[in-house]
C-alpha atoms as a PDB file:
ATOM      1  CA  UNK A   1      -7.086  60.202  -9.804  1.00  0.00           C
ATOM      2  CA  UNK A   2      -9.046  61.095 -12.607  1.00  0.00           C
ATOM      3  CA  UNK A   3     -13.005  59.643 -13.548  1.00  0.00           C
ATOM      4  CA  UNK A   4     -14.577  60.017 -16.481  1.00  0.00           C
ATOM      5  CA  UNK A   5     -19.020  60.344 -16.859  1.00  0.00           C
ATOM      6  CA  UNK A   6     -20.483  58.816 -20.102  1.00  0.00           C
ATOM      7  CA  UNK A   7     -23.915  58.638 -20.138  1.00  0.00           C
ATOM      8  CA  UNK A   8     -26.508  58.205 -23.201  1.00  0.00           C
ATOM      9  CA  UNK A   9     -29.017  60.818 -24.066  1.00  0.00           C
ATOM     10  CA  UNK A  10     -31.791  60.115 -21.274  1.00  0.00           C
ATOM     11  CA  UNK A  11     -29.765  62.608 -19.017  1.00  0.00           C
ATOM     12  CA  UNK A  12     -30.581  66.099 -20.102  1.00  0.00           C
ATOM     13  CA  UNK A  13     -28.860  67.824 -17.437  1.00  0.00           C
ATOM     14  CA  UNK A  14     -24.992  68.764 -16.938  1.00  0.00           C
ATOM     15  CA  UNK A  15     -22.731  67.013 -14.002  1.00  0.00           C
ATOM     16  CA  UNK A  16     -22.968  64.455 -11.891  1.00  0.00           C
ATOM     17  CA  UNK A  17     -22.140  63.683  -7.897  1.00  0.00           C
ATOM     18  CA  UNK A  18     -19.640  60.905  -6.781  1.00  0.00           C
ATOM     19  CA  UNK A  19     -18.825  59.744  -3.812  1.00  0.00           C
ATOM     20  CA  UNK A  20     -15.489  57.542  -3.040  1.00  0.00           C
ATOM     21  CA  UNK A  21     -13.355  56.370  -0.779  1.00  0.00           C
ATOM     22  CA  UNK A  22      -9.234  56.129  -0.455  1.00  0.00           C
ATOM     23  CA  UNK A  23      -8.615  52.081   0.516  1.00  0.00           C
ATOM     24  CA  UNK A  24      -4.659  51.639   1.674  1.00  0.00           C
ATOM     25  CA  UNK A  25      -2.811  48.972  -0.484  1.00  0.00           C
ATOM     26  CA  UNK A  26      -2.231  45.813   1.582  1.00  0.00           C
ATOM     27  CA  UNK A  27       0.524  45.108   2.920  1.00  0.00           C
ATOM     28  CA  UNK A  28       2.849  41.969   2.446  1.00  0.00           C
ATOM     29  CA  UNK A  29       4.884  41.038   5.734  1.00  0.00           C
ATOM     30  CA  UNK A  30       8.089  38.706   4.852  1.00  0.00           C
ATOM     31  CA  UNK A  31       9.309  36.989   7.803  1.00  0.00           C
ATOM     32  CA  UNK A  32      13.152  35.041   7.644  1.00  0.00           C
ATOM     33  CA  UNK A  33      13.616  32.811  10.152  1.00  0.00           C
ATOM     34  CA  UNK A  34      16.822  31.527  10.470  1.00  0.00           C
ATOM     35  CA  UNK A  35      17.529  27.932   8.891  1.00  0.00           C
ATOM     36  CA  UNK A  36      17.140  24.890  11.531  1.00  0.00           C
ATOM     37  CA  UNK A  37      19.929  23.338  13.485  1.00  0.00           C
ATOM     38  CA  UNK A  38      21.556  19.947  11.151  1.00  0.00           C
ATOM     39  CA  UNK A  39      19.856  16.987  13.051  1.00  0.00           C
ATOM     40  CA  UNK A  40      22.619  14.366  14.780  1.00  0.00           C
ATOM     41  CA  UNK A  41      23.559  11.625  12.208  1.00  0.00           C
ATOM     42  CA  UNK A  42      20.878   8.396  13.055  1.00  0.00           C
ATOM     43  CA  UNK A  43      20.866   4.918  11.498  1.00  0.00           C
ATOM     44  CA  UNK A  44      17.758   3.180  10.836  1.00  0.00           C
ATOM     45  CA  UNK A  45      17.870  -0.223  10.922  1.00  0.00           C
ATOM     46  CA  UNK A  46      15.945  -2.426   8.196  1.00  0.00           C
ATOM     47  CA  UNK A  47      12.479  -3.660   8.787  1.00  0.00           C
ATOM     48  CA  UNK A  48      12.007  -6.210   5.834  1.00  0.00           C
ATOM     49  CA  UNK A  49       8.479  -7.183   4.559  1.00  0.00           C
ATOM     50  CA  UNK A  50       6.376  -5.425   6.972  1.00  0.00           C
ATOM     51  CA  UNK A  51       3.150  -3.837   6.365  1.00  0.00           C
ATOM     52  CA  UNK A  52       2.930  -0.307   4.257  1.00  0.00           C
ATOM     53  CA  UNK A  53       2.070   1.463   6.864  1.00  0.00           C
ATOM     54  CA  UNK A  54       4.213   0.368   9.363  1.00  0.00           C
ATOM     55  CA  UNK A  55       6.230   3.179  11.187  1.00  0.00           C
ATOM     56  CA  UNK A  56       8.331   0.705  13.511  1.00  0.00           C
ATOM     57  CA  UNK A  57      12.113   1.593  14.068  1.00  0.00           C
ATOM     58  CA  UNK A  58      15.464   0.829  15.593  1.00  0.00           C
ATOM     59  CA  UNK A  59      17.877   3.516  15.824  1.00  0.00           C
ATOM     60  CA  UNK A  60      21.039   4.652  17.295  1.00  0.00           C
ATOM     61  CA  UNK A  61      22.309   7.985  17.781  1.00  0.00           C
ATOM     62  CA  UNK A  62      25.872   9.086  18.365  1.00  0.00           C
ATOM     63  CA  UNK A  63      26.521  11.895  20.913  1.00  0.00           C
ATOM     64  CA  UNK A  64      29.670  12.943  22.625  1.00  0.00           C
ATOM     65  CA  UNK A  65      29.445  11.318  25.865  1.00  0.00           C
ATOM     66  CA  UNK A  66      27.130   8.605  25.696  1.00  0.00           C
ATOM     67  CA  UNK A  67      24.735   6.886  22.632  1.00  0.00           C
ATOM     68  CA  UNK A  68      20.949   6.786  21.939  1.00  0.00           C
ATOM     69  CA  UNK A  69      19.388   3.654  21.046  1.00  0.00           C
ATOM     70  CA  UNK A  70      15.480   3.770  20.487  1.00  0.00           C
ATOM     71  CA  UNK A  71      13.735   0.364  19.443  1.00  0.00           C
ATOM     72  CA  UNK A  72      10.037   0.534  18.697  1.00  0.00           C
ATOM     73  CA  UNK A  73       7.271  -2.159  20.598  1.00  0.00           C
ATOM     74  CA  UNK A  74       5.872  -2.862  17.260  1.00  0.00           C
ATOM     75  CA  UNK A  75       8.922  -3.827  15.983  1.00  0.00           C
ATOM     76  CA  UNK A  76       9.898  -6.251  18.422  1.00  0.00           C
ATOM     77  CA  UNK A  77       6.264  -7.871  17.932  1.00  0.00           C
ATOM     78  CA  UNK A  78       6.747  -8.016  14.032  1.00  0.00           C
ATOM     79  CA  UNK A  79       9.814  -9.826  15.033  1.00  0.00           C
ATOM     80  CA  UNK A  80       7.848 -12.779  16.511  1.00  0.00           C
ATOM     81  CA  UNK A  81       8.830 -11.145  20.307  1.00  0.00           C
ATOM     82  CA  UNK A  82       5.309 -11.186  22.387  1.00  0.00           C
ATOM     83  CA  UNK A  83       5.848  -9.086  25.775  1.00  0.00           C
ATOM     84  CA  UNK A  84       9.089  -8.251  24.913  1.00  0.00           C
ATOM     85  CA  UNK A  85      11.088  -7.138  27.994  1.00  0.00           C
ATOM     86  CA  UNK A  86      14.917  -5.375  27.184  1.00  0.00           C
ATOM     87  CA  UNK A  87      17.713  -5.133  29.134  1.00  0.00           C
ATOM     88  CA  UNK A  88      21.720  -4.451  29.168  1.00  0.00           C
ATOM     89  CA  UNK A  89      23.961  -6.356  31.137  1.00  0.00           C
ATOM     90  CA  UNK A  90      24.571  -3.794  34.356  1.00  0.00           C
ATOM     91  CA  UNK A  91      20.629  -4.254  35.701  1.00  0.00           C
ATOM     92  CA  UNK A  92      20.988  -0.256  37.061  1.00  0.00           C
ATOM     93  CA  UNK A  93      21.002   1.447  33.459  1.00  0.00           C
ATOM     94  CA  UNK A  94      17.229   0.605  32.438  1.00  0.00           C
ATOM     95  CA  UNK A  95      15.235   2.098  29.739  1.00  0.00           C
ATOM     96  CA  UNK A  96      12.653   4.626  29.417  1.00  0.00           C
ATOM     97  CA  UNK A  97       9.830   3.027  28.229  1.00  0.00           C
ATOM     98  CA  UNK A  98       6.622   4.225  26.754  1.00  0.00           C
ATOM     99  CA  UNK A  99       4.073   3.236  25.194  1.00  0.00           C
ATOM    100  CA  UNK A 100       5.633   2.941  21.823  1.00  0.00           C
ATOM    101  CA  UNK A 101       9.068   2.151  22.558  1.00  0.00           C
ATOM    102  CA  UNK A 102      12.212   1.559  24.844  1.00  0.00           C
ATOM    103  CA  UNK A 103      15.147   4.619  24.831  1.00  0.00           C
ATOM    104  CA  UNK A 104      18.473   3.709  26.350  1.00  0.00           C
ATOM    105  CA  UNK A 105      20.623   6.356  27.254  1.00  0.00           C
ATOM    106  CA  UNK A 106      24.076   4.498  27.047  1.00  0.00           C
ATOM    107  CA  UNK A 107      26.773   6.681  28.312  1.00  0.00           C
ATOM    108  CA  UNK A 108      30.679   5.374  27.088  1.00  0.00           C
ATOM    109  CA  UNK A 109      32.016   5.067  30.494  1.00  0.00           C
ATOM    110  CA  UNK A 110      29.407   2.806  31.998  1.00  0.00           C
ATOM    111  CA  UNK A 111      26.123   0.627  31.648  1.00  0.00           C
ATOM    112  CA  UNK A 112      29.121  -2.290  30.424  1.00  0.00           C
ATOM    113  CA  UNK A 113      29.883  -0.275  27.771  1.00  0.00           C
ATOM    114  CA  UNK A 114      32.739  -1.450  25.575  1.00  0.00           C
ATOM    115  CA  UNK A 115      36.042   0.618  24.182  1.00  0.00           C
ATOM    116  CA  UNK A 116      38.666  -0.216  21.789  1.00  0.00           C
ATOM    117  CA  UNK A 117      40.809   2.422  20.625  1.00  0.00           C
ATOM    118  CA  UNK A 118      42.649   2.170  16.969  1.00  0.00           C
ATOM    119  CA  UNK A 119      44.576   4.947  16.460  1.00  0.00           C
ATOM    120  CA  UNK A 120      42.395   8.701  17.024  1.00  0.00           C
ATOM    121  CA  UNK A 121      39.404   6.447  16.687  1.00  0.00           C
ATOM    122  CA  UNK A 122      37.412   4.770  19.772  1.00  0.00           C
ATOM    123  CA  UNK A 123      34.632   2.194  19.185  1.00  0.00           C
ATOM    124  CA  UNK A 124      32.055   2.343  21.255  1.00  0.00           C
ATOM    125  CA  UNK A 125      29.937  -0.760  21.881  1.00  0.00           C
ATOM    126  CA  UNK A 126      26.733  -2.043  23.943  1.00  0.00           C
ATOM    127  CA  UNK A 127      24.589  -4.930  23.593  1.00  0.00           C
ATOM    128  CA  UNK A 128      20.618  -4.339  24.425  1.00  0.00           C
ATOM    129  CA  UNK A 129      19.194  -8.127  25.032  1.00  0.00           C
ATOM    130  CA  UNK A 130      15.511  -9.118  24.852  1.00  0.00           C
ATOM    131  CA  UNK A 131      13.127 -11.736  26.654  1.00  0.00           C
ATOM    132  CA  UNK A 132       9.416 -12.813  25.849  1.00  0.00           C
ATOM    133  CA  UNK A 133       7.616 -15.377  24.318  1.00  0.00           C
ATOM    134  CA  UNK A 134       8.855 -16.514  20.916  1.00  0.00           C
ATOM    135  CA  UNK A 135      11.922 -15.240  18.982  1.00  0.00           C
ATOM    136  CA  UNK A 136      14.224 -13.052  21.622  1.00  0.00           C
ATOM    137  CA  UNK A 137      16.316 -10.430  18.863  1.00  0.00           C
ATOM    138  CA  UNK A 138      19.452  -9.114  20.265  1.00  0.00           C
ATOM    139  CA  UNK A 139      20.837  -5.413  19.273  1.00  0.00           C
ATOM    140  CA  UNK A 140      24.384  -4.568  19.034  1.00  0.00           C
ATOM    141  CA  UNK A 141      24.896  -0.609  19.233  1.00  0.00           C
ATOM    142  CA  UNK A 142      28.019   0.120  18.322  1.00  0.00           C
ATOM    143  CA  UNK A 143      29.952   4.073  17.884  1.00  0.00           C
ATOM    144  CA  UNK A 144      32.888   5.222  16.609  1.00  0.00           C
ATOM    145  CA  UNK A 145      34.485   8.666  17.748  1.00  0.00           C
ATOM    146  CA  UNK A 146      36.949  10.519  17.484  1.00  0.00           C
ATOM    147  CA  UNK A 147      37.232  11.844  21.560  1.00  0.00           C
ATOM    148  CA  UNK A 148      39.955  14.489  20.662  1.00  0.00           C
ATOM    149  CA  UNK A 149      37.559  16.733  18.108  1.00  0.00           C
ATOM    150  CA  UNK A 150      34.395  15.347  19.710  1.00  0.00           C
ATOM    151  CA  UNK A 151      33.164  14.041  16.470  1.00  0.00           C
ATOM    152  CA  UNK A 152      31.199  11.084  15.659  1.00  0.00           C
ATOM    153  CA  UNK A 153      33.125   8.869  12.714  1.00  0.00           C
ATOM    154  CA  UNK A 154      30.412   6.406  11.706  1.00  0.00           C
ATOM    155  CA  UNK A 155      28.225   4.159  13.914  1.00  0.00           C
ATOM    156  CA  UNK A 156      26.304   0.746  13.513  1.00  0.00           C
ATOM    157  CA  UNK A 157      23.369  -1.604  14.196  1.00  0.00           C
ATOM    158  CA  UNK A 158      23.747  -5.289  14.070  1.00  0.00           C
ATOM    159  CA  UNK A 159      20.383  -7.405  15.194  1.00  0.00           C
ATOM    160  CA  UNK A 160      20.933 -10.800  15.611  1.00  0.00           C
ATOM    161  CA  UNK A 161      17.978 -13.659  16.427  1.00  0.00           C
ATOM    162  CA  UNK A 162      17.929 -15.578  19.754  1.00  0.00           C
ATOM    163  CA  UNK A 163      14.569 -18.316  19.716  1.00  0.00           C
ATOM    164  CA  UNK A 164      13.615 -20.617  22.780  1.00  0.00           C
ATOM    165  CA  UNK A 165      11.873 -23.228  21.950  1.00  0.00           C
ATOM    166  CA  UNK A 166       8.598 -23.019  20.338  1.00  0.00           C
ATOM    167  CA  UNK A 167       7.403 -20.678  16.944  1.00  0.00           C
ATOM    168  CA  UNK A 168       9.698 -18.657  15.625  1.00  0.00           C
ATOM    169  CA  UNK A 169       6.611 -16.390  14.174  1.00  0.00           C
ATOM    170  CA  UNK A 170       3.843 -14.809  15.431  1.00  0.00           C
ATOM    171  CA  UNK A 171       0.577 -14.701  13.383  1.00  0.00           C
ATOM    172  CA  UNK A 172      -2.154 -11.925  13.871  1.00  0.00           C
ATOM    173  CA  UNK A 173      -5.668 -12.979  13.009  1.00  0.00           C
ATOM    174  CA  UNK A 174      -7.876  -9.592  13.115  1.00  0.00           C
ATOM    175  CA  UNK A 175     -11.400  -8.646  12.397  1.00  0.00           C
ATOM    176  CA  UNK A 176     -12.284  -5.609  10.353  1.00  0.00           C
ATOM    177  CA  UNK A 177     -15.505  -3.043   9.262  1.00  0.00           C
ATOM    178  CA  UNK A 178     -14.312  -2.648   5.940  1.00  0.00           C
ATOM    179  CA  UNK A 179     -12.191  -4.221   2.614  1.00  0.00           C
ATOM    180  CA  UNK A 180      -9.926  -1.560   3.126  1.00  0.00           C
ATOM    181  CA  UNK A 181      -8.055  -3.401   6.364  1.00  0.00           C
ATOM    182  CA  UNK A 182      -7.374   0.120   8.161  1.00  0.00           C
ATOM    183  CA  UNK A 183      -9.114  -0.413  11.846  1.00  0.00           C
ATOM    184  CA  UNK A 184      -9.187  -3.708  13.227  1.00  0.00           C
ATOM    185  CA  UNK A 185     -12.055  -4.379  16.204  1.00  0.00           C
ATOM    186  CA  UNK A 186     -10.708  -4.716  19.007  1.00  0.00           C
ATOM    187  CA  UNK A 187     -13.568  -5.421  21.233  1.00  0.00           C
ATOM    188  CA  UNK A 188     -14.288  -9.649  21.072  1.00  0.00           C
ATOM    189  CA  UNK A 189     -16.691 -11.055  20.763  1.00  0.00           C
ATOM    190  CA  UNK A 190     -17.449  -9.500  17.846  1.00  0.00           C
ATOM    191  CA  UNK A 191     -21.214  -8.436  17.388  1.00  0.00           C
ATOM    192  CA  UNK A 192     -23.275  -8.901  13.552  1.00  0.00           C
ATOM    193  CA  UNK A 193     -25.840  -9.023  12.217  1.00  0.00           C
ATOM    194  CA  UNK A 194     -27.374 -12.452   9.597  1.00  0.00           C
ATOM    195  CA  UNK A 195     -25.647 -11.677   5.897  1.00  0.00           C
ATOM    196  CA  UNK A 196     -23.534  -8.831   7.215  1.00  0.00           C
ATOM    197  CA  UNK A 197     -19.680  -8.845   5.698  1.00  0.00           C
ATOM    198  CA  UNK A 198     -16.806  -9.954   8.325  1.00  0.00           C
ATOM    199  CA  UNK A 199     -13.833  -8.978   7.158  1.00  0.00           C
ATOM    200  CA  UNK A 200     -10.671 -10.909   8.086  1.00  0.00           C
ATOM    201  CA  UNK A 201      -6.831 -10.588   7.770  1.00  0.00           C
ATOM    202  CA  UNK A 202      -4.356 -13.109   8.983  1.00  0.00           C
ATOM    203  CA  UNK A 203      -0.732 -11.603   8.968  1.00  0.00           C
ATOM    204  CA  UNK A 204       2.412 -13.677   9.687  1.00  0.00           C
ATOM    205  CA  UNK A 205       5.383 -11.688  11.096  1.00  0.00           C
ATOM    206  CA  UNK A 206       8.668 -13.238  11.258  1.00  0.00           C
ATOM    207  CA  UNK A 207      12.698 -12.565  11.179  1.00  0.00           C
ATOM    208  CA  UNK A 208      12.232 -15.397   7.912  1.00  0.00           C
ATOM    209  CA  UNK A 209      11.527 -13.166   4.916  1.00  0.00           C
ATOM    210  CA  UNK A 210      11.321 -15.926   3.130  1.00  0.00           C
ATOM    211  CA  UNK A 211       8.145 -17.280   4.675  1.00  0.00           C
ATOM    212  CA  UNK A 212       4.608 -17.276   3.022  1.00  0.00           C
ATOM    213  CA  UNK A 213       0.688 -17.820   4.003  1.00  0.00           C
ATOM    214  CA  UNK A 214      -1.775 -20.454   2.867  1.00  0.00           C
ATOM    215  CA  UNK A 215      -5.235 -20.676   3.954  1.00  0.00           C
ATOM    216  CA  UNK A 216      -6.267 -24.401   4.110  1.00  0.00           C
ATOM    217  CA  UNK A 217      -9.219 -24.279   5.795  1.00  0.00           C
ATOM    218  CA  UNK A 218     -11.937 -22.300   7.703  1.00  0.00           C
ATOM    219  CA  UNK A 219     -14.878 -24.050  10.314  1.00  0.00           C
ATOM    220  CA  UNK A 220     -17.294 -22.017  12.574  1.00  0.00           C
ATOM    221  CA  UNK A 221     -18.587 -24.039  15.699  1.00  0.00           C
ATOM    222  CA  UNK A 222     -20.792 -23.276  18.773  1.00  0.00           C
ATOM    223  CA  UNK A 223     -18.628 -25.281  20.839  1.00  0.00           C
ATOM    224  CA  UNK A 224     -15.370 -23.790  21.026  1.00  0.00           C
ATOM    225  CA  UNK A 225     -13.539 -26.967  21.951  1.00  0.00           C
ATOM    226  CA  UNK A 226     -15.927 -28.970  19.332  1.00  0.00           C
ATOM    227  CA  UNK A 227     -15.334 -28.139  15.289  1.00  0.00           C
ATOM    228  CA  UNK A 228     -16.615 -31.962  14.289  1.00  0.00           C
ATOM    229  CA  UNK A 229     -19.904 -32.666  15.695  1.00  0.00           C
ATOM    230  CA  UNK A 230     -22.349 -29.153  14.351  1.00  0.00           C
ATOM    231  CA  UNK A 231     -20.507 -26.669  12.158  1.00  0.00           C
ATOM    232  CA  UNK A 232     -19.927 -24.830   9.215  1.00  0.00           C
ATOM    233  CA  UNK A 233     -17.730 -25.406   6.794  1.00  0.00           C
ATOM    234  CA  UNK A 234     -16.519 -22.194   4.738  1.00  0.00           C
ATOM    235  CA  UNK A 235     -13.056 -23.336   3.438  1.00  0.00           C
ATOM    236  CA  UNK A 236     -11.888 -26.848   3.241  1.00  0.00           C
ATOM    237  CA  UNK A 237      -8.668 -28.132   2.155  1.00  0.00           C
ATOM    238  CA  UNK A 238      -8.134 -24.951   0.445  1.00  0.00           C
ATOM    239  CA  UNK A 239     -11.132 -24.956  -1.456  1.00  0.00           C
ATOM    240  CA  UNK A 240     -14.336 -23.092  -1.492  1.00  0.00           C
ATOM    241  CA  UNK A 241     -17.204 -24.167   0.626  1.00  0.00           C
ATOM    242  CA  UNK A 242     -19.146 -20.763   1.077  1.00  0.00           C
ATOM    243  CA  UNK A 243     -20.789 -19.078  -1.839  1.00  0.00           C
ATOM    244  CA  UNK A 244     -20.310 -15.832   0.134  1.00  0.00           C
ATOM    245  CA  UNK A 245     -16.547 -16.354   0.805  1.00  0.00           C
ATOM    246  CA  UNK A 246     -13.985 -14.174  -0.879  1.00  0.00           C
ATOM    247  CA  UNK A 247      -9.977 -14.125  -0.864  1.00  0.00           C
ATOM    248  CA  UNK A 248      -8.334 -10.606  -1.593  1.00  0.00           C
ATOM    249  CA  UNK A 249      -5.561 -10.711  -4.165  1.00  0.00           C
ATOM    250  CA  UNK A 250      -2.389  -9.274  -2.305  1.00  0.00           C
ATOM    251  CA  UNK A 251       1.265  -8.867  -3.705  1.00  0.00           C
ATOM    252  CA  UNK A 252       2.372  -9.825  -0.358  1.00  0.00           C
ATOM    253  CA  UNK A 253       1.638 -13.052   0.557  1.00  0.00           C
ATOM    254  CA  UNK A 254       2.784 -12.557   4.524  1.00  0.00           C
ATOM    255  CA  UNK A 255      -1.019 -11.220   4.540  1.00  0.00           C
ATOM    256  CA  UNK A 256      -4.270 -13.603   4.006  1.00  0.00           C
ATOM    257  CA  UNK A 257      -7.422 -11.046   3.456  1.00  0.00           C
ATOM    258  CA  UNK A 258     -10.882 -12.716   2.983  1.00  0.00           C
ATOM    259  CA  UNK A 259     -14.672 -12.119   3.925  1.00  0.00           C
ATOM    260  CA  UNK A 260     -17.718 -13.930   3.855  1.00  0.00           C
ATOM    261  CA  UNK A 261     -21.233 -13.005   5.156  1.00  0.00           C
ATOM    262  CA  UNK A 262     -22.285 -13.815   8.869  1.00  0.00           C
ATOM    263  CA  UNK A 263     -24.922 -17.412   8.720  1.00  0.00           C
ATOM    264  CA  UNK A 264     -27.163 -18.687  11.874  1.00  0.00           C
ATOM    265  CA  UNK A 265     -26.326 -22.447  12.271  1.00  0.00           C
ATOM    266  CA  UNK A 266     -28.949 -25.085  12.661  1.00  0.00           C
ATOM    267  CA  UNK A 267     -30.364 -24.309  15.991  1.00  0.00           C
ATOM    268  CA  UNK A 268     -29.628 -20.877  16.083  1.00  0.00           C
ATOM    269  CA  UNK A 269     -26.704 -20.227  18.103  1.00  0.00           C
ATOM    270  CA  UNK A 270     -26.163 -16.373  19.765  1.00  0.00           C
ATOM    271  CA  UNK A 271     -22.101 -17.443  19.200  1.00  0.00           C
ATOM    272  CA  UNK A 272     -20.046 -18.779  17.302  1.00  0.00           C
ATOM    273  CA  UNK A 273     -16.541 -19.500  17.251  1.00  0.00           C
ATOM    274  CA  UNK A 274     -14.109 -19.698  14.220  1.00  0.00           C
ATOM    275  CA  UNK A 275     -11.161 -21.422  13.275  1.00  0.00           C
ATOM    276  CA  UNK A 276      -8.799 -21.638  10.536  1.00  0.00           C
ATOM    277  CA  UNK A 277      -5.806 -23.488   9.710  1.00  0.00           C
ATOM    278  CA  UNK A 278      -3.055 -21.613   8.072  1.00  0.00           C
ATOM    279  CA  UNK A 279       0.334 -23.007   6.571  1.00  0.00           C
ATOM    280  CA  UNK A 280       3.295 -21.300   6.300  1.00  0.00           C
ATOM    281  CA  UNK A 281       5.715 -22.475   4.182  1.00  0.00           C
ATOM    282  CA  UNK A 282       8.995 -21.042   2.794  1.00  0.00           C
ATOM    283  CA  UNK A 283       8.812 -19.030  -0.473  1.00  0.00           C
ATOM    284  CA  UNK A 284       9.720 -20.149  -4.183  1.00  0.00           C
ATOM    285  CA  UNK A 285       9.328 -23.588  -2.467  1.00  0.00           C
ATOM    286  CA  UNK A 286       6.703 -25.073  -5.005  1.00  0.00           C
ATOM    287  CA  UNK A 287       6.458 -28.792  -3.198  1.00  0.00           C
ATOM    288  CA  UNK A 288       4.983 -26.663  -0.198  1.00  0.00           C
ATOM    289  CA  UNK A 289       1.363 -26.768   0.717  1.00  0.00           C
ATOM    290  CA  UNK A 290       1.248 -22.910  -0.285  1.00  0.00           C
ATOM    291  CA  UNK A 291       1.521 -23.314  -4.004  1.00  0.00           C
ATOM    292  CA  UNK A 292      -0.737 -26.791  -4.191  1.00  0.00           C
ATOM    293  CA  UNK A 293      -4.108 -24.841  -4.135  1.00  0.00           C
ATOM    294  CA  UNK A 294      -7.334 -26.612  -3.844  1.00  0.00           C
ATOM    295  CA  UNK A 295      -7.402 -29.986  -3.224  1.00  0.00           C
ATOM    296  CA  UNK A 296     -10.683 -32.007  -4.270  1.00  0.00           C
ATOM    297  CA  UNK A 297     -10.745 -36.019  -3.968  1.00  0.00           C
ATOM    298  CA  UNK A 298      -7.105 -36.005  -3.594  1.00  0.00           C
ATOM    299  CA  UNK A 299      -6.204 -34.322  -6.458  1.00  0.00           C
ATOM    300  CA  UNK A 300      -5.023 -30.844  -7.046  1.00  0.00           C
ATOM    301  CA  UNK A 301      -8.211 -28.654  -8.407  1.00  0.00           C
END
């Protein structure tokens, strides 16, 4: 180590006094783990048109002795399937259920299980069934091994649609704080204040892609079996009756977003009750209600 004194001519006299200290370099610690385990093959079924930030699922995994099928609650209810209950056909292999989703273990040699053998390779197949209100979707799980080398070949989901009578959608009319549509309320009634925002989003889930939303009208009543004799009319016949009312723009047209500011009717009502009629109507289909717009004096605004 070497220092070196420069100093100007205020200092008269010779030398100087340091003091220092020695601080160790640090040192860098480089720890390898060992790369992680492949994870089994899965399949993922498609979940078409759904919201962005949906994280529903169906899949199947393929192990040696027996398959994995895991189908998601929110699925089955974006499927139009309201307290969905599933089920195979031997009533002693049920699910584990939680509060997300059903898991079947499905071993090869039971639970109704079905083999065919072609060659080296066995197909494996199981049917998981559904029941609820509304659409009922049925799941075909199906796995194809070879049993000699223990390996899985390829494997397959096929979902097929089962309806009783009645809707074959289910519509979701929330309340929301914000514009942004992240936290619905979930406590109702709903508490505001006069001229504070509601925010509102009506979402249509269906196994029909090909379906579409149209807001014809919106009426706010005290009576909740009465929306003729005192209300308020925000949206009629898909026009504008509010000055406060606004519809947000959305590429995906499965969704109705809108606000308008909270009013006190005539004789100043602690609740009121709202409904809305909504069409849905199949896409691209231009005679429909959903591409006619406004309509003012029978005409098409």
């Amino acid at each position: 180590m070497r220092i070196v004194f420069i100093s100007d001519s205020s200092i008269s006299e010779k030398g100087f006094l340091a003091h220092y200290r020695e601080v160790p370099p640090r040192q860098t610690v480089i720890t390898t783990l060992p790369p992680p385990p492949p994870p089994p093959t899965t399949t993922m079924a498609t979940i078409a048109t759904l919201p962005d930030d949906t994280t529903d699922f169906v899949t199947l995994t393929c192990y040696t002795e027996y398959m994995k099928a895991v189908i998601g609650k929110q699925y089955l209810i974006s499927k139009g399937c309201l307290d969905c209950n599933l089920y195979i056909s031997e009533a002693t292999c049920t699910p584990d259920i939680s509060k997300d989703k059903f898991t079947f273990y499905i071993p090869y040699d039971g639970c109704g299980t079905k083999r065919e053998n072609y060659g080296k390779i066995s197909t494996f197949t199981n049917i998981v069934n559904s029941t609820g209100d509304g659409v009922n979707p049925q799941f075909r799980f199906i796995c194809k091994m070879e049993p000699r080398k223990n390996m899985e070949v390829t494997h397959n989901i096929d979902e097929f649609e089962h309806s009783k009578q009645g809707p074959k959608f289910h519509m979701e009319f929330l309340f929301y704080e914000s514009p942004f549509f992240k936290q619905p309320i979930n406590n109702m009634g709903y508490f505001m204040n006069v001229n504070q925002n509601a925010y509102i989003q009506a979402t249509l889930y269906s196994f029909n892609i090909n379906q579409i939303l149209f807001i014809d009208s919106c009426v706010a009543s005290p009576n909740r079996y009465d929306f003729k004799t005192e209300t308020y009319v925000m949206i009629n016949r898909g026009c504008k009756m509010d000055r406060t009312y606004q519809l947000f723009s959305s590429r995906n047209r499965r969704s109705i977003s809108f606000r308008f500011k909270s009013f006190i009717l005539n004789n100043n009502y602690s609740t009121v009750y709202i409904r809305c009629k909504i069409f849905v109507c199949k896409a691209q289909d231009y005679s429909s209600r959903c591409y006619q717009g406004c309509y003012k004096n029978n005409r098409i605004a």
